[in-house]
C-alpha atoms as a PDB file:
ATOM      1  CA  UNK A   1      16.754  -0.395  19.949  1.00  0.00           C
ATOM      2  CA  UNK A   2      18.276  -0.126  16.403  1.00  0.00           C
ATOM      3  CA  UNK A   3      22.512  -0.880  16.765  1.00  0.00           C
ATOM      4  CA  UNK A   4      24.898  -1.264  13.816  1.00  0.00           C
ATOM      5  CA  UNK A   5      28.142  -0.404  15.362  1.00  0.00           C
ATOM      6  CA  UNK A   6      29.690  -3.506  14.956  1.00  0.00           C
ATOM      7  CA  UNK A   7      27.791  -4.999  11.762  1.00  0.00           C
ATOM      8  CA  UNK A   8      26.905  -3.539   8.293  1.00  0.00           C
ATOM      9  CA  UNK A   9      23.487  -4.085   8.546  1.00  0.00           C
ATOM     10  CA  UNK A  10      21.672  -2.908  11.648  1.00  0.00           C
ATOM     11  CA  UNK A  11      19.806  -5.013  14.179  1.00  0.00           C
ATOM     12  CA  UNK A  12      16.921  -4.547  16.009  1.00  0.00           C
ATOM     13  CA  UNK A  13      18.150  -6.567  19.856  1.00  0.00           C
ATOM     14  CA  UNK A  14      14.043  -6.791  20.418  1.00  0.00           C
ATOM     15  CA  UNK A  15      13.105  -9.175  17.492  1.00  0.00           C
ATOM     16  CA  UNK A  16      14.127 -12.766  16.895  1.00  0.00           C
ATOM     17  CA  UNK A  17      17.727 -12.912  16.085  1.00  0.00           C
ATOM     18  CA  UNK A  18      17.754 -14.952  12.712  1.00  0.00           C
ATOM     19  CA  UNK A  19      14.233 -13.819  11.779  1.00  0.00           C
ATOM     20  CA  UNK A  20      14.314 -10.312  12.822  1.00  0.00           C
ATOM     21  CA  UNK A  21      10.484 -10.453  13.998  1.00  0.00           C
ATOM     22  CA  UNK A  22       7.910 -10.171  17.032  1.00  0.00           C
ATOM     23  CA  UNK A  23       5.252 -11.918  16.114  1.00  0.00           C
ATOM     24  CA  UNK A  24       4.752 -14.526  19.269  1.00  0.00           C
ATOM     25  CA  UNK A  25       2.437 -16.658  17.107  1.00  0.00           C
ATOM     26  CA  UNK A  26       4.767 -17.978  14.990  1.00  0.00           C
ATOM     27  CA  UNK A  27       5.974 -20.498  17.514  1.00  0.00           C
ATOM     28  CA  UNK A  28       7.907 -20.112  21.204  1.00  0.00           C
ATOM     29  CA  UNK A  29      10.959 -18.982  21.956  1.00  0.00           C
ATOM     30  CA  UNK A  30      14.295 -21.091  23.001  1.00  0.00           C
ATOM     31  CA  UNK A  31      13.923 -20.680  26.770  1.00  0.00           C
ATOM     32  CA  UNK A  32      17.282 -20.116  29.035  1.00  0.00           C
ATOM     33  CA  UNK A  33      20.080 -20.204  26.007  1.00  0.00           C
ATOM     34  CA  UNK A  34      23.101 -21.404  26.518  1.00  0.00           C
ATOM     35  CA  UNK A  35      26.540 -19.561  25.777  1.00  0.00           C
ATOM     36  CA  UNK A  36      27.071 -22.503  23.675  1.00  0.00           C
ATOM     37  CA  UNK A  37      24.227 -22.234  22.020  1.00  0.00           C
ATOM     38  CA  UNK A  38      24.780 -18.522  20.886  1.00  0.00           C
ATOM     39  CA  UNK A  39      27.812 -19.437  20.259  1.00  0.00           C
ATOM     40  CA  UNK A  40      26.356 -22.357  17.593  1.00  0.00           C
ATOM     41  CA  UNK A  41      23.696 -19.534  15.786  1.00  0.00           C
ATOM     42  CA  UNK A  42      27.508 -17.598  14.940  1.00  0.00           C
ATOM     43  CA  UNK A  43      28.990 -20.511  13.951  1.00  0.00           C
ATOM     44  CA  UNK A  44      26.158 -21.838  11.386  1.00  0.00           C
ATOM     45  CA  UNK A  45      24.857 -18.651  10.347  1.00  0.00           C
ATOM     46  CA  UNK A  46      28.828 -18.034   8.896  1.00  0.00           C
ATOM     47  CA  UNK A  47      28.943 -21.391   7.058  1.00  0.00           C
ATOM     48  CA  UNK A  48      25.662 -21.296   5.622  1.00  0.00           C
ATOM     49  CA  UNK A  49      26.470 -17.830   4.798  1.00  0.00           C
ATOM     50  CA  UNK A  50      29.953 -18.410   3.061  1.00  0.00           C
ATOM     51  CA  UNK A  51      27.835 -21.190   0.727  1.00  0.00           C
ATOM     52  CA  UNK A  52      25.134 -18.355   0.220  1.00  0.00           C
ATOM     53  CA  UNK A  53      22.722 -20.292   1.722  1.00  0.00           C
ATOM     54  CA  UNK A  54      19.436 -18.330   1.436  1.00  0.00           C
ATOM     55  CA  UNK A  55      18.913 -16.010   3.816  1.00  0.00           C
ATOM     56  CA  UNK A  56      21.850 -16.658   5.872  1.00  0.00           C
ATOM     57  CA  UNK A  57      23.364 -14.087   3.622  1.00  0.00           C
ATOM     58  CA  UNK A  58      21.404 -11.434   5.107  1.00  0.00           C
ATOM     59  CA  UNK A  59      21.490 -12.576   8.642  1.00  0.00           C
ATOM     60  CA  UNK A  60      25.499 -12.817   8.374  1.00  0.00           C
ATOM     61  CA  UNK A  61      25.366  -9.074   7.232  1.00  0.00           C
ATOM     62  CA  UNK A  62      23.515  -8.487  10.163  1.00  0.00           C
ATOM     63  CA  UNK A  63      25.479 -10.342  13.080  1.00  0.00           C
ATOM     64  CA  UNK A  64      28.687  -9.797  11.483  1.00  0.00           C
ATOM     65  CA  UNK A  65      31.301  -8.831  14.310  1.00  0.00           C
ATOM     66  CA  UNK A  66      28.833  -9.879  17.002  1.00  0.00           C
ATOM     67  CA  UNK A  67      30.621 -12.302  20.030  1.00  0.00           C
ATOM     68  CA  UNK A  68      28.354 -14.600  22.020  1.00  0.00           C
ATOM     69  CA  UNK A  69      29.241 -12.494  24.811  1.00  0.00           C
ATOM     70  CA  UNK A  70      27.508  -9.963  23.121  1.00  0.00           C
ATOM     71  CA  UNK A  71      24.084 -11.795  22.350  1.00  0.00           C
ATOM     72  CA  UNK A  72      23.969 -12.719  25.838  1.00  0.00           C
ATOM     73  CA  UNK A  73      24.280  -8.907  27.163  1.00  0.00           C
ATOM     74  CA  UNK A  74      21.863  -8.307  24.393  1.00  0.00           C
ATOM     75  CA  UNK A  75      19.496 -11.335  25.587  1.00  0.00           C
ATOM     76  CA  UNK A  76      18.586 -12.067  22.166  1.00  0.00           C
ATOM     77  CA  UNK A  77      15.947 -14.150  21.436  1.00  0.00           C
ATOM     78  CA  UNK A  78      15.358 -17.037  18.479  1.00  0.00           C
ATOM     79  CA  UNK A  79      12.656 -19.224  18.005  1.00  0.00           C
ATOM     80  CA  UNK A  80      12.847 -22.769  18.712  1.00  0.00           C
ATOM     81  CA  UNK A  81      11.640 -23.641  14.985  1.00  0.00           C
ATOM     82  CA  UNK A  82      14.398 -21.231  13.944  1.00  0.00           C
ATOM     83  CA  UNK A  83      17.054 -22.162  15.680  1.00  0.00           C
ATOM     84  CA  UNK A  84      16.934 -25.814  14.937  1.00  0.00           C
ATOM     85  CA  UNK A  85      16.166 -25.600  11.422  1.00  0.00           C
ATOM     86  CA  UNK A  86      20.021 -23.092  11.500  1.00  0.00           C
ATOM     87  CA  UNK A  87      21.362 -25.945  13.068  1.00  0.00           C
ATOM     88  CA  UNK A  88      19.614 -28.689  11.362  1.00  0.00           C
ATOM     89  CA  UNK A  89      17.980 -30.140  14.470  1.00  0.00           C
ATOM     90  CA  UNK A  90      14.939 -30.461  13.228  1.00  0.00           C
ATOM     91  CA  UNK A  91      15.481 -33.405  11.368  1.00  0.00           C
END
């Protein structure tokens, strides 16, 4: 389900929320998110965006005007590998 009413790009709720795809190969899912941790993908994606940090750019675009009460309703998904390479937890 394709929804753009709050952002200029649309977003497809079923795929990966920073990488916009399916494919369950690429590595699991974060399991049981947090509000926090929704709340931490807005955060980062908007500074890494307002340094136009690679693709962040796009991904900003995307979850512009989005709330973390909102990804939760939407149960959006992200990637573990993902998620802490936004965040820099991988390191």
């Amino acid at each position: 389900m394709m929804d753009n009413s709050n952002s200029r790009e649309p977003v497809d709720w079923r795929l990966r929320i920073l990488c916009q795809e399916s494919n369950t190969s690429k590595g699991p899912v974060v399991l049981n998110p947090r509000t926090e941790s929704y709340q931490k993908i807005l955060v980062v994606v908007a500074e890494r965006a307002s340094v136009h940090d690679g693709q962040y750019v796009a991904i900003q675009r995307r979850i512009k005007g989005c709330t973390k009460e909102m990804l939760v309703d939407k149960e959006v998904t992200c990637r573990r590998s993902c998620h802490a390479y936004a965040t820099n937890c991988h390191r």
